[in-house]
PDB file of N, CA and C in Angstrom:
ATOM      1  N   UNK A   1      -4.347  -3.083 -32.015  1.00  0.00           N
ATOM      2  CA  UNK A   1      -3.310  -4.086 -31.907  1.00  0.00           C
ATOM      3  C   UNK A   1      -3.738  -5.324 -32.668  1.00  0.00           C
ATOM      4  N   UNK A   2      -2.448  -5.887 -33.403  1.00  0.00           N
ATOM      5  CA  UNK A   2      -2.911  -7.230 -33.838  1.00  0.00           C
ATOM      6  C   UNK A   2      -2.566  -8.619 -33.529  1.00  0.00           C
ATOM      7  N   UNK A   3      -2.965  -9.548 -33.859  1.00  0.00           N
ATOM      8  CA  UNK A   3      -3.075 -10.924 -33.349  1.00  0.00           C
ATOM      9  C   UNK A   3      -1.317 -11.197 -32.827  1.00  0.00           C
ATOM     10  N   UNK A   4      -1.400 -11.636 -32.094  1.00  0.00           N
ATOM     11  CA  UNK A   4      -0.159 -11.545 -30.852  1.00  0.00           C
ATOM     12  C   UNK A   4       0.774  -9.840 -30.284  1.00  0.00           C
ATOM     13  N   UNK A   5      -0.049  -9.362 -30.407  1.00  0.00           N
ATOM     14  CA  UNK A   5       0.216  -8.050 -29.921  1.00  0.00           C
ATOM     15  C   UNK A   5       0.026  -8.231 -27.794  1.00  0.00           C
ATOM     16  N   UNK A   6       0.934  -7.710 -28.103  1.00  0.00           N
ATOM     17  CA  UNK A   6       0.496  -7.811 -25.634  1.00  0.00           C
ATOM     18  C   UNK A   6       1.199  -6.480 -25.473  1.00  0.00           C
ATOM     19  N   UNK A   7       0.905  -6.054 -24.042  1.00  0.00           N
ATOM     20  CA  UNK A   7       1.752  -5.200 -23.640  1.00  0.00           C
ATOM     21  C   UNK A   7       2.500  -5.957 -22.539  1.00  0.00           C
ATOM     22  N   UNK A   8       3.951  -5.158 -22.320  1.00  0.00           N
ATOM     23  CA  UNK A   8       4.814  -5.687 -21.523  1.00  0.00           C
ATOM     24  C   UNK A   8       4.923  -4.568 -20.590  1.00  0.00           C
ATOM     25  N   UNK A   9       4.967  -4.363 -19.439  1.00  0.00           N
ATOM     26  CA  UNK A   9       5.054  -3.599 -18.054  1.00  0.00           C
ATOM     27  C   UNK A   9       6.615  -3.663 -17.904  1.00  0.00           C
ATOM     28  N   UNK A  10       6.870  -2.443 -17.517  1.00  0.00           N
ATOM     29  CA  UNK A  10       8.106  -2.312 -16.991  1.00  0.00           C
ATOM     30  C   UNK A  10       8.432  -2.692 -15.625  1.00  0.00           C
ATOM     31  N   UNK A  11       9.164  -3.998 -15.226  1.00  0.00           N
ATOM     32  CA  UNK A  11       9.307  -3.857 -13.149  1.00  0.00           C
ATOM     33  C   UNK A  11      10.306  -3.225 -13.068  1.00  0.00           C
ATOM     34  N   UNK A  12      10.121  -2.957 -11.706  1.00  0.00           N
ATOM     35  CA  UNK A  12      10.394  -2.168 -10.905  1.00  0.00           C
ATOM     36  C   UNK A  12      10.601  -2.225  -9.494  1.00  0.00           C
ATOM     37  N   UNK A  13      12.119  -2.266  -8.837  1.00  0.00           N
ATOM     38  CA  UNK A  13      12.047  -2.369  -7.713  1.00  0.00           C
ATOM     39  C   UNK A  13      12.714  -1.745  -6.715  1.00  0.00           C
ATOM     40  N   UNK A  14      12.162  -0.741  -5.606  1.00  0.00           N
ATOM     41  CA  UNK A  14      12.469   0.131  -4.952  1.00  0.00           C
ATOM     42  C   UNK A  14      12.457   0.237  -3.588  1.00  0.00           C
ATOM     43  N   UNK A  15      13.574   0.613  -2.640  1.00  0.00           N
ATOM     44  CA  UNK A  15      13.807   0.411  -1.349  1.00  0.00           C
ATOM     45  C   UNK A  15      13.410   1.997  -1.123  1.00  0.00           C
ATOM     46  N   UNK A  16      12.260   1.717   0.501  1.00  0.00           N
ATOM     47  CA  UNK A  16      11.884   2.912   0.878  1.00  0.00           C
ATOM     48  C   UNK A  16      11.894   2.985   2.294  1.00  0.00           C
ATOM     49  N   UNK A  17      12.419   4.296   3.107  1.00  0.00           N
ATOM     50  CA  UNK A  17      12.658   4.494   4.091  1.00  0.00           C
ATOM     51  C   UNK A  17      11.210   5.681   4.652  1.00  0.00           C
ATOM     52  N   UNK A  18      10.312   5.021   5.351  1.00  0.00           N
ATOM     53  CA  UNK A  18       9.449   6.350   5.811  1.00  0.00           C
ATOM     54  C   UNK A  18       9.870   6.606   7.039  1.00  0.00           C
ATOM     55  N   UNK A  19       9.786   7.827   6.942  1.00  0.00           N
ATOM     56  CA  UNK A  19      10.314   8.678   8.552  1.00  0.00           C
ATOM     57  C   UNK A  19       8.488   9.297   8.461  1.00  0.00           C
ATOM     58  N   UNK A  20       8.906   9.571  10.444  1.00  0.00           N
ATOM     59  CA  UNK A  20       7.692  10.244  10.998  1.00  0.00           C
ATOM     60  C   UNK A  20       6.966   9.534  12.225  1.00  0.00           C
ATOM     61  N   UNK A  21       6.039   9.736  12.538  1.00  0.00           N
ATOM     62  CA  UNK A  21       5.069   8.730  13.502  1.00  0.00           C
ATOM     63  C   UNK A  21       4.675   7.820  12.545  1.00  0.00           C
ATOM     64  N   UNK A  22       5.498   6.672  12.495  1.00  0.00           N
ATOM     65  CA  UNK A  22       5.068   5.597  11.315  1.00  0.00           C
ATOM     66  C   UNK A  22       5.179   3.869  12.436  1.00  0.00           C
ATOM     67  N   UNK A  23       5.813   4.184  13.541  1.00  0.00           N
ATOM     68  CA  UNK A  23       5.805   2.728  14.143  1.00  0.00           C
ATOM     69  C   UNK A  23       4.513   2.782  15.404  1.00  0.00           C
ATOM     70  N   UNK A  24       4.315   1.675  15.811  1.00  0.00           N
ATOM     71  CA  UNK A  24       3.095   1.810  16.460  1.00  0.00           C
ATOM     72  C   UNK A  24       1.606   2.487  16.158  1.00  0.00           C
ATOM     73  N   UNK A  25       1.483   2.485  15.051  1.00  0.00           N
ATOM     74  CA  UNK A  25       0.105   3.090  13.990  1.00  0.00           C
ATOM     75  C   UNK A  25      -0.132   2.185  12.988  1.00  0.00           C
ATOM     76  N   UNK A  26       0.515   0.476  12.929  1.00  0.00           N
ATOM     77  CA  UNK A  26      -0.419  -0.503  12.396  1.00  0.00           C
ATOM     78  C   UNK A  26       0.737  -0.325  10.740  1.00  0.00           C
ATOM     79  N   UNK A  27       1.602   0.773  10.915  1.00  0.00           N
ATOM     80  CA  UNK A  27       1.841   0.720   9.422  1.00  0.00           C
ATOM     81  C   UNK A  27       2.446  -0.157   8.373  1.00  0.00           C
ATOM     82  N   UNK A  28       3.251  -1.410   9.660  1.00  0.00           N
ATOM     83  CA  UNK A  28       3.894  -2.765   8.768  1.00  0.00           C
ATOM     84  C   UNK A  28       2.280  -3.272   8.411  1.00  0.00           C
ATOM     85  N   UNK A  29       1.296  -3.168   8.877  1.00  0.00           N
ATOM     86  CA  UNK A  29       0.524  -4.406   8.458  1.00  0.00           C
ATOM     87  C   UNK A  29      -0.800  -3.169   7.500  1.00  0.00           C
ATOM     88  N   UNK A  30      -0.898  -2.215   6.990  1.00  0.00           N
ATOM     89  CA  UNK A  30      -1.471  -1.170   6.517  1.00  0.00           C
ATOM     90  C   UNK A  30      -0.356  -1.813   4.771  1.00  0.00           C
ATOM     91  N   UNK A  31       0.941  -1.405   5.339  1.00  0.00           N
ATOM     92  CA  UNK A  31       1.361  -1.106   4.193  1.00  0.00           C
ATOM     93  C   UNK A  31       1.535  -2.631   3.298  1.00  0.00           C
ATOM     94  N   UNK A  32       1.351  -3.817   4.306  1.00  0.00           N
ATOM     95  CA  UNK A  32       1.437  -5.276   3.451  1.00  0.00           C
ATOM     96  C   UNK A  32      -0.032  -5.394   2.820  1.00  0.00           C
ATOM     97  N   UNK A  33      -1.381  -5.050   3.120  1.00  0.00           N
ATOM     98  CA  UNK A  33      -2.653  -5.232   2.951  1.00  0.00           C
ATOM     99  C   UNK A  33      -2.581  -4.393   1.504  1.00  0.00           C
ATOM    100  N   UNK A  34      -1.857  -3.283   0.958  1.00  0.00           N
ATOM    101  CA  UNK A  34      -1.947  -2.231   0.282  1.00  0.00           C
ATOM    102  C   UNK A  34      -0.906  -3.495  -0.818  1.00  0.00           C
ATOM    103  N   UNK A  35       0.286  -3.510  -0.326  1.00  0.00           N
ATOM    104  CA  UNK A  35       0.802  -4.188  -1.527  1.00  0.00           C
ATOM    105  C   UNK A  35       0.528  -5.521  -1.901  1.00  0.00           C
ATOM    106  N   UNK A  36      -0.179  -6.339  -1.124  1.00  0.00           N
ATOM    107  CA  UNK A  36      -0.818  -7.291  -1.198  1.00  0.00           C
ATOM    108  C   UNK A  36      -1.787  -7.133  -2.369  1.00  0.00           C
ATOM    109  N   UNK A  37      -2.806  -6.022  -2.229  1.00  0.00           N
ATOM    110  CA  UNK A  37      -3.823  -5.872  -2.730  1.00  0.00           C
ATOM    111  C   UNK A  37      -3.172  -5.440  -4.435  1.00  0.00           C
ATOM    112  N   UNK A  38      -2.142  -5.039  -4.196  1.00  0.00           N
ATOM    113  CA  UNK A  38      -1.458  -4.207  -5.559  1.00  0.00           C
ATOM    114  C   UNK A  38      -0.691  -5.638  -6.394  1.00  0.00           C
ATOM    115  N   UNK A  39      -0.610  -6.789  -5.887  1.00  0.00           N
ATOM    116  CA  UNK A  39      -0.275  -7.721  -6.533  1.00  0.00           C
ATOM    117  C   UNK A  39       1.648  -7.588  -6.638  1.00  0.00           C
ATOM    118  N   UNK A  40       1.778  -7.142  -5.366  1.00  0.00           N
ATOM    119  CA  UNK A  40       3.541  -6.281  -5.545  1.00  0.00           C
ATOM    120  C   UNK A  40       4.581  -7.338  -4.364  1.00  0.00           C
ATOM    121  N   UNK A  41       5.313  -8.084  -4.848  1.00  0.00           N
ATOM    122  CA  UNK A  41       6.675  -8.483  -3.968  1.00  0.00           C
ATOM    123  C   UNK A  41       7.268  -7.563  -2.734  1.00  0.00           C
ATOM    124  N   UNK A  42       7.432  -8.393  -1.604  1.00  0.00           N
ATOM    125  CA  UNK A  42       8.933  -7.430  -1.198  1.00  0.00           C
ATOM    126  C   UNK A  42       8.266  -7.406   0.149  1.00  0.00           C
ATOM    127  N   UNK A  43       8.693  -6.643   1.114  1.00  0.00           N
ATOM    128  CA  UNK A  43       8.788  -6.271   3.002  1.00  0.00           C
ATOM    129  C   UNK A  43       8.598  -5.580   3.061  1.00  0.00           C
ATOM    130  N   UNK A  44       8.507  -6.083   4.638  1.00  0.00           N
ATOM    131  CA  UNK A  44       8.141  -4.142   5.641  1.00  0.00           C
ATOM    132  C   UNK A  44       8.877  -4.342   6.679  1.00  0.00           C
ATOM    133  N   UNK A  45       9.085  -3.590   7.241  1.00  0.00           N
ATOM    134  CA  UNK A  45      10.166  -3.571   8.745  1.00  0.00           C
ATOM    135  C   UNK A  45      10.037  -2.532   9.308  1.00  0.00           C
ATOM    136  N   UNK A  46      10.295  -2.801  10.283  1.00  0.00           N
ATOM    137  CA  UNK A  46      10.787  -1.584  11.501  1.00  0.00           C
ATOM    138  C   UNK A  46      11.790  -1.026  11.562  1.00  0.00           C
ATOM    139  N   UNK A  47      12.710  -0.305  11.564  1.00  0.00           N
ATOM    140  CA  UNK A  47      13.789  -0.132  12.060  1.00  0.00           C
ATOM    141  C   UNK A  47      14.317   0.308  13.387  1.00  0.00           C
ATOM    142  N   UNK A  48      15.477   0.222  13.903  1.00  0.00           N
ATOM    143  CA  UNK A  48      16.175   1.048  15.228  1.00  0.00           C
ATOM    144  C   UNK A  48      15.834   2.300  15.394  1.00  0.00           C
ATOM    145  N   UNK A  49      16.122   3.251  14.298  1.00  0.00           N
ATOM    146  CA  UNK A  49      15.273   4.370  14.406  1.00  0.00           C
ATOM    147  C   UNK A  49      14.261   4.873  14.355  1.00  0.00           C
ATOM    148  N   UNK A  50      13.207   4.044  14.426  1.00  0.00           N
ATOM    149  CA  UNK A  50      11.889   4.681  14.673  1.00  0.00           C
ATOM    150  C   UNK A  50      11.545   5.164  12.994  1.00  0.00           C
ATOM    151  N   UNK A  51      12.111   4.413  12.027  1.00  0.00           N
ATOM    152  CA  UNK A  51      11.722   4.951  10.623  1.00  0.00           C
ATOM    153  C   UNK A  51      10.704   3.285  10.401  1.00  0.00           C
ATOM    154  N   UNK A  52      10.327   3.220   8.978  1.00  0.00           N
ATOM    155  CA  UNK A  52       9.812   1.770   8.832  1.00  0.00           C
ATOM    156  C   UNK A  52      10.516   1.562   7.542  1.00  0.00           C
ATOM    157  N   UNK A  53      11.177   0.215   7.178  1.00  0.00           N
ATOM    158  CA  UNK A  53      11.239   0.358   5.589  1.00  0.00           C
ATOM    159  C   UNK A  53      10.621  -0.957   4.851  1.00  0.00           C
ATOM    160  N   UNK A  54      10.395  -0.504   3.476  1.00  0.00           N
ATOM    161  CA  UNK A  54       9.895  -1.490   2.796  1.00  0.00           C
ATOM    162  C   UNK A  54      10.696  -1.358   1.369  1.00  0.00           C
ATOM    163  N   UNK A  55      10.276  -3.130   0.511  1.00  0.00           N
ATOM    164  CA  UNK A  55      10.939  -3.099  -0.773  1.00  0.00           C
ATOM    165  C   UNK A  55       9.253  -3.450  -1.363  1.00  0.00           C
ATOM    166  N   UNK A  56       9.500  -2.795  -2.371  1.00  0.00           N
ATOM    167  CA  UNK A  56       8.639  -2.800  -3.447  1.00  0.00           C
ATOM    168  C   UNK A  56       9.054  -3.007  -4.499  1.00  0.00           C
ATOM    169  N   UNK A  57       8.350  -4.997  -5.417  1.00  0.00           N
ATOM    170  CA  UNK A  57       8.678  -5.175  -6.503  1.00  0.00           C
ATOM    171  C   UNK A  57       7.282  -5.261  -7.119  1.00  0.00           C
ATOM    172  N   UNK A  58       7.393  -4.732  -8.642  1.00  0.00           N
ATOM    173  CA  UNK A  58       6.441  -5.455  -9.439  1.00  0.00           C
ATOM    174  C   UNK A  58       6.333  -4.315 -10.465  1.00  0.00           C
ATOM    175  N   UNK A  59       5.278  -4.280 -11.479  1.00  0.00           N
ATOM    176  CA  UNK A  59       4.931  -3.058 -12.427  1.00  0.00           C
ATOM    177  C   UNK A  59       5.258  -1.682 -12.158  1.00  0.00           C
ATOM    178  N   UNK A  60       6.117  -0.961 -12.894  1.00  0.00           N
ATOM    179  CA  UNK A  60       6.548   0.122 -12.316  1.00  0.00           C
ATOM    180  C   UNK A  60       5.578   0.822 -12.016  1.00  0.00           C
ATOM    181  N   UNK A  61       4.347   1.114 -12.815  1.00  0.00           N
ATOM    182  CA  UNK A  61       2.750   1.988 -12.258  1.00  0.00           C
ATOM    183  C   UNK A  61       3.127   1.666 -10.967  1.00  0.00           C
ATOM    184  N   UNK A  62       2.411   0.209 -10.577  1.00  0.00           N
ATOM    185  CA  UNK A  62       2.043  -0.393  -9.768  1.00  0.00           C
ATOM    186  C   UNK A  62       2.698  -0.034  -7.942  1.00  0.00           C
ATOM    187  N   UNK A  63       4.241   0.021  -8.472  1.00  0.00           N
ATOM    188  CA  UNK A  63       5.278   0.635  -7.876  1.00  0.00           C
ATOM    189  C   UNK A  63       4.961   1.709  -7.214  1.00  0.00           C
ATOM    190  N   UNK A  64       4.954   2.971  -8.372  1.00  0.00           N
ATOM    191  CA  UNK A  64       4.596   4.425  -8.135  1.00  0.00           C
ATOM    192  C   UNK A  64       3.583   4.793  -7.275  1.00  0.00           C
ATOM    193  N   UNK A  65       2.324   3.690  -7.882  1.00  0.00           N
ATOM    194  CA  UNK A  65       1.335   4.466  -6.755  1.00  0.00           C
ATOM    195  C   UNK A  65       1.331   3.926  -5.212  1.00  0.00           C
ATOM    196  N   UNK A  66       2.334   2.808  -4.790  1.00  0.00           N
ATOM    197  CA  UNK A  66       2.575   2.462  -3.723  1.00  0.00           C
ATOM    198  C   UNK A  66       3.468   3.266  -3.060  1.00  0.00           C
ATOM    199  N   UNK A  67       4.380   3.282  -3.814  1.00  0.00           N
ATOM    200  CA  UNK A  67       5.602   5.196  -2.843  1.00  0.00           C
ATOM    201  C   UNK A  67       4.372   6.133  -2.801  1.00  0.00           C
ATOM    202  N   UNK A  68       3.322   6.735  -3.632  1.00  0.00           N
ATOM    203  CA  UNK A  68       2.692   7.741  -3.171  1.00  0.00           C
ATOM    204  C   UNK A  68       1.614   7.215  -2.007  1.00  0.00           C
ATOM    205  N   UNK A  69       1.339   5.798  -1.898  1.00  0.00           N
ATOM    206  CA  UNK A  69       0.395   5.889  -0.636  1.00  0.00           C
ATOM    207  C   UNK A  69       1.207   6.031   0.455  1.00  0.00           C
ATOM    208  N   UNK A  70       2.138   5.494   0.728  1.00  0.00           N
ATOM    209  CA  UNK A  70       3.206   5.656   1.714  1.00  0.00           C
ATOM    210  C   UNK A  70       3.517   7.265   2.202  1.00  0.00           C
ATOM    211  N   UNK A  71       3.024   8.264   0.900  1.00  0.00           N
ATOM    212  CA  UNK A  71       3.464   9.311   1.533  1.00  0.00           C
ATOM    213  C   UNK A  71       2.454  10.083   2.807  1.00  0.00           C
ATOM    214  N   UNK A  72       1.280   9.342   2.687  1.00  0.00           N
ATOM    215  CA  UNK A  72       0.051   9.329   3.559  1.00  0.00           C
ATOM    216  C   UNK A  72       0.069   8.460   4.258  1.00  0.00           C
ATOM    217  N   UNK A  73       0.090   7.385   3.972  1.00  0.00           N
ATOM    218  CA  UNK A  73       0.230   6.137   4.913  1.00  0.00           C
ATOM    219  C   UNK A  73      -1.352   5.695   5.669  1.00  0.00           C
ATOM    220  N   UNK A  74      -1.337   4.851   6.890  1.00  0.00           N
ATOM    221  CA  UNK A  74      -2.895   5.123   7.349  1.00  0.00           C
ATOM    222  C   UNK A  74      -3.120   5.683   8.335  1.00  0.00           C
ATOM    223  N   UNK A  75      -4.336   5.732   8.905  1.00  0.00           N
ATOM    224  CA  UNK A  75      -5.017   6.443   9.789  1.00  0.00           C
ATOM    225  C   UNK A  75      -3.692   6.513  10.921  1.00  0.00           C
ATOM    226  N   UNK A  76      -3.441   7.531  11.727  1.00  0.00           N
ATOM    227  CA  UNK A  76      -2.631   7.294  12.666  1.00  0.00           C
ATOM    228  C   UNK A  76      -1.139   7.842  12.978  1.00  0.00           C
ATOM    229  N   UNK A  77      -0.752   7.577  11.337  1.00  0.00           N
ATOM    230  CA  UNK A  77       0.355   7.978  11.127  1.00  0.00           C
ATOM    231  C   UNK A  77       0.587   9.520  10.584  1.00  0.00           C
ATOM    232  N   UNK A  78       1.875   9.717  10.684  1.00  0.00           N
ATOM    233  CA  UNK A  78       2.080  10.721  10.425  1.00  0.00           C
ATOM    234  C   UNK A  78       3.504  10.825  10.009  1.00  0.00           C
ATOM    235  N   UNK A  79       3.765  10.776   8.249  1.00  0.00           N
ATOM    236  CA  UNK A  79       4.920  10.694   7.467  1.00  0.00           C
ATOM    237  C   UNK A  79       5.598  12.239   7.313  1.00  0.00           C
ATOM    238  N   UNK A  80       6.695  12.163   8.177  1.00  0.00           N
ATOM    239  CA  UNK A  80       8.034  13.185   7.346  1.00  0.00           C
ATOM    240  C   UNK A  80       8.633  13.407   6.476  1.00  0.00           C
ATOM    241  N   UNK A  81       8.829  12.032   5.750  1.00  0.00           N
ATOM    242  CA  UNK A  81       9.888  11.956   5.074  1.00  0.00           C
ATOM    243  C   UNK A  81       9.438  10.523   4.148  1.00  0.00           C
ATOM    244  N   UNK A  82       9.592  10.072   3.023  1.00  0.00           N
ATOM    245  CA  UNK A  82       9.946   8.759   1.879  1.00  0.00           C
ATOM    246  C   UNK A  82      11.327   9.133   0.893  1.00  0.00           C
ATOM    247  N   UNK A  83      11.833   8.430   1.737  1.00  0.00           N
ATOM    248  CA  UNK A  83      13.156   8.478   0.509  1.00  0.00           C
ATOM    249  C   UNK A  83      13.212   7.340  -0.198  1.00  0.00           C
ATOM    250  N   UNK A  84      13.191   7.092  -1.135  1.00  0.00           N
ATOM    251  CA  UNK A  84      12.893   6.248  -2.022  1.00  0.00           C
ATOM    252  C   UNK A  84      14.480   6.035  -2.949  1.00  0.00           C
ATOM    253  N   UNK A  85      14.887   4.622  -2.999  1.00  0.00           N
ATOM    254  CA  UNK A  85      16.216   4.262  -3.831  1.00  0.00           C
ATOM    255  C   UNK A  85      15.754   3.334  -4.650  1.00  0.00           C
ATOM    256  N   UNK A  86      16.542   3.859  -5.841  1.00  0.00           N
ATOM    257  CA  UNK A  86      16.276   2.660  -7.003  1.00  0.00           C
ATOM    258  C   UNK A  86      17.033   1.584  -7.201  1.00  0.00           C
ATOM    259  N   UNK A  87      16.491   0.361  -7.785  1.00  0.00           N
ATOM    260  CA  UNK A  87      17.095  -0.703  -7.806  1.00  0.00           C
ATOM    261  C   UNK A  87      17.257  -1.823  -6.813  1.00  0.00           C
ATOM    262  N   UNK A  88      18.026  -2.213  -6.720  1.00  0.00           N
ATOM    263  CA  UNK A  88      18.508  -3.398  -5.140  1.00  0.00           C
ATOM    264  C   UNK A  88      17.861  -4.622  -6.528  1.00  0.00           C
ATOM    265  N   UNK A  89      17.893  -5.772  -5.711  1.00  0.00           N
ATOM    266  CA  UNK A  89      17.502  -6.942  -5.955  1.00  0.00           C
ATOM    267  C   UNK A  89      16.425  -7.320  -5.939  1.00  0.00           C
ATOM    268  N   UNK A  90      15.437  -7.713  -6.957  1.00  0.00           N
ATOM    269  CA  UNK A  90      13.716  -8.087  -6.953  1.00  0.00           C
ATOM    270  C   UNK A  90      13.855  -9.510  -5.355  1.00  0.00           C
ATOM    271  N   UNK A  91      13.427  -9.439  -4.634  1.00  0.00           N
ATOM    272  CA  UNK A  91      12.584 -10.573  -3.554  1.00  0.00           C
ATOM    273  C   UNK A  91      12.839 -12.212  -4.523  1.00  0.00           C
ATOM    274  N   UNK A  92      12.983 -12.844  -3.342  1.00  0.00           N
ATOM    275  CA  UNK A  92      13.304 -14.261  -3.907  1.00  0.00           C
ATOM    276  C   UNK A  92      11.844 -14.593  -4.076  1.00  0.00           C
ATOM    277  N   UNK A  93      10.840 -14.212  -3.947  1.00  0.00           N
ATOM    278  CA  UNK A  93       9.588 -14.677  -3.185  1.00  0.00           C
ATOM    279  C   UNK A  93       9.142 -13.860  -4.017  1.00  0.00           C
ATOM    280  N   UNK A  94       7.299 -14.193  -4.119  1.00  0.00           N
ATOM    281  CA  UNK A  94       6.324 -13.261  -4.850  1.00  0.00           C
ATOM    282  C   UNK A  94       5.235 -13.120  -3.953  1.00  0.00           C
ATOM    283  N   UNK A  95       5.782 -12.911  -2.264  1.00  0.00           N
ATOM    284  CA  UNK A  95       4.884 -12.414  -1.753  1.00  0.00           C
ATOM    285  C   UNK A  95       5.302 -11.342  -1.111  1.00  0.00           C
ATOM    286  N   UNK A  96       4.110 -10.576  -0.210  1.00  0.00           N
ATOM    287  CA  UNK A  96       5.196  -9.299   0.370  1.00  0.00           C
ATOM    288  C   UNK A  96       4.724  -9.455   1.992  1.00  0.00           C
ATOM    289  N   UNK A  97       5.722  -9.848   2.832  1.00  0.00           N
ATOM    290  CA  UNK A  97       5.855 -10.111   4.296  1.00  0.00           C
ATOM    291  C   UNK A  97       6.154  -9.146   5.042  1.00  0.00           C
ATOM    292  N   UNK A  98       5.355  -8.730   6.201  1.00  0.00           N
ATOM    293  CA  UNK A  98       6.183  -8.202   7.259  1.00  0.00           C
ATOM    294  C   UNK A  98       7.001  -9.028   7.917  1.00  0.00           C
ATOM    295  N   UNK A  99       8.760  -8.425   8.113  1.00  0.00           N
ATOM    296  CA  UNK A  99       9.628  -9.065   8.515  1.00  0.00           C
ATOM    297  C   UNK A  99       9.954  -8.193  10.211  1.00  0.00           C
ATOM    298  N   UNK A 100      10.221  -9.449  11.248  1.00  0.00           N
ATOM    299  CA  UNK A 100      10.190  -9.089  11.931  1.00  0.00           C
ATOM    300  C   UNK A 100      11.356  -9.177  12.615  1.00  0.00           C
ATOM    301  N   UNK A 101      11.835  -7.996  13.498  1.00  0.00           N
ATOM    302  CA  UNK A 101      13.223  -8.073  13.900  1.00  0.00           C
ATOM    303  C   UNK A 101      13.547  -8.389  15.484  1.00  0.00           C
TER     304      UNK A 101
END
């Protein structure tokens, strides 16, 4: 590459629903430490049904390998299901919060 050459990252931002034994196993605060650490926008929640969801913004990599930790999740849990939707709205914010209901 030459003198002003950069690379530009594609973002990326994706709403995800995990089903399974995912509430009460630490996983809102597992999965903020993970995207925290990944330098990634966006929430975590609980839901009514016993699913958890989160938004994930930032580098699409960055993105990807956060839906695949989710499909493991941490110690405790035990994932059924990530359905994963594309798009929605990037976070007003550039941090990533557990939101609480």
């Amino acid at each position: 590459m030459g003198d002003g050459a950069y690379l530009v990252s594609t973002l990326r931002t994706v709403s995800v629903i995990i089903q399974g034994r995912v509430q009460g196993v630490s996983y809102r605060a597992w999965t903020q430490a993970e995207a925290r650490a990944r330098g990634l926008s966006g929430f975590v929640c609980n839901r009514d049904d016993g699913s958890v969801e989160a938004l994930f913004s930032g580098p699409a990599e960055i993105v990807d390998q956060m839906v695949a930790l989710c499909r493991a999740g941490p110690p405790g849990a035990r994932v059924s299901d990530v359905a994963v939707h594309e798009g929605g709205d990037p976070p007003d914010s550039d941090r990533f919060e557990i939101l609480r209901g």
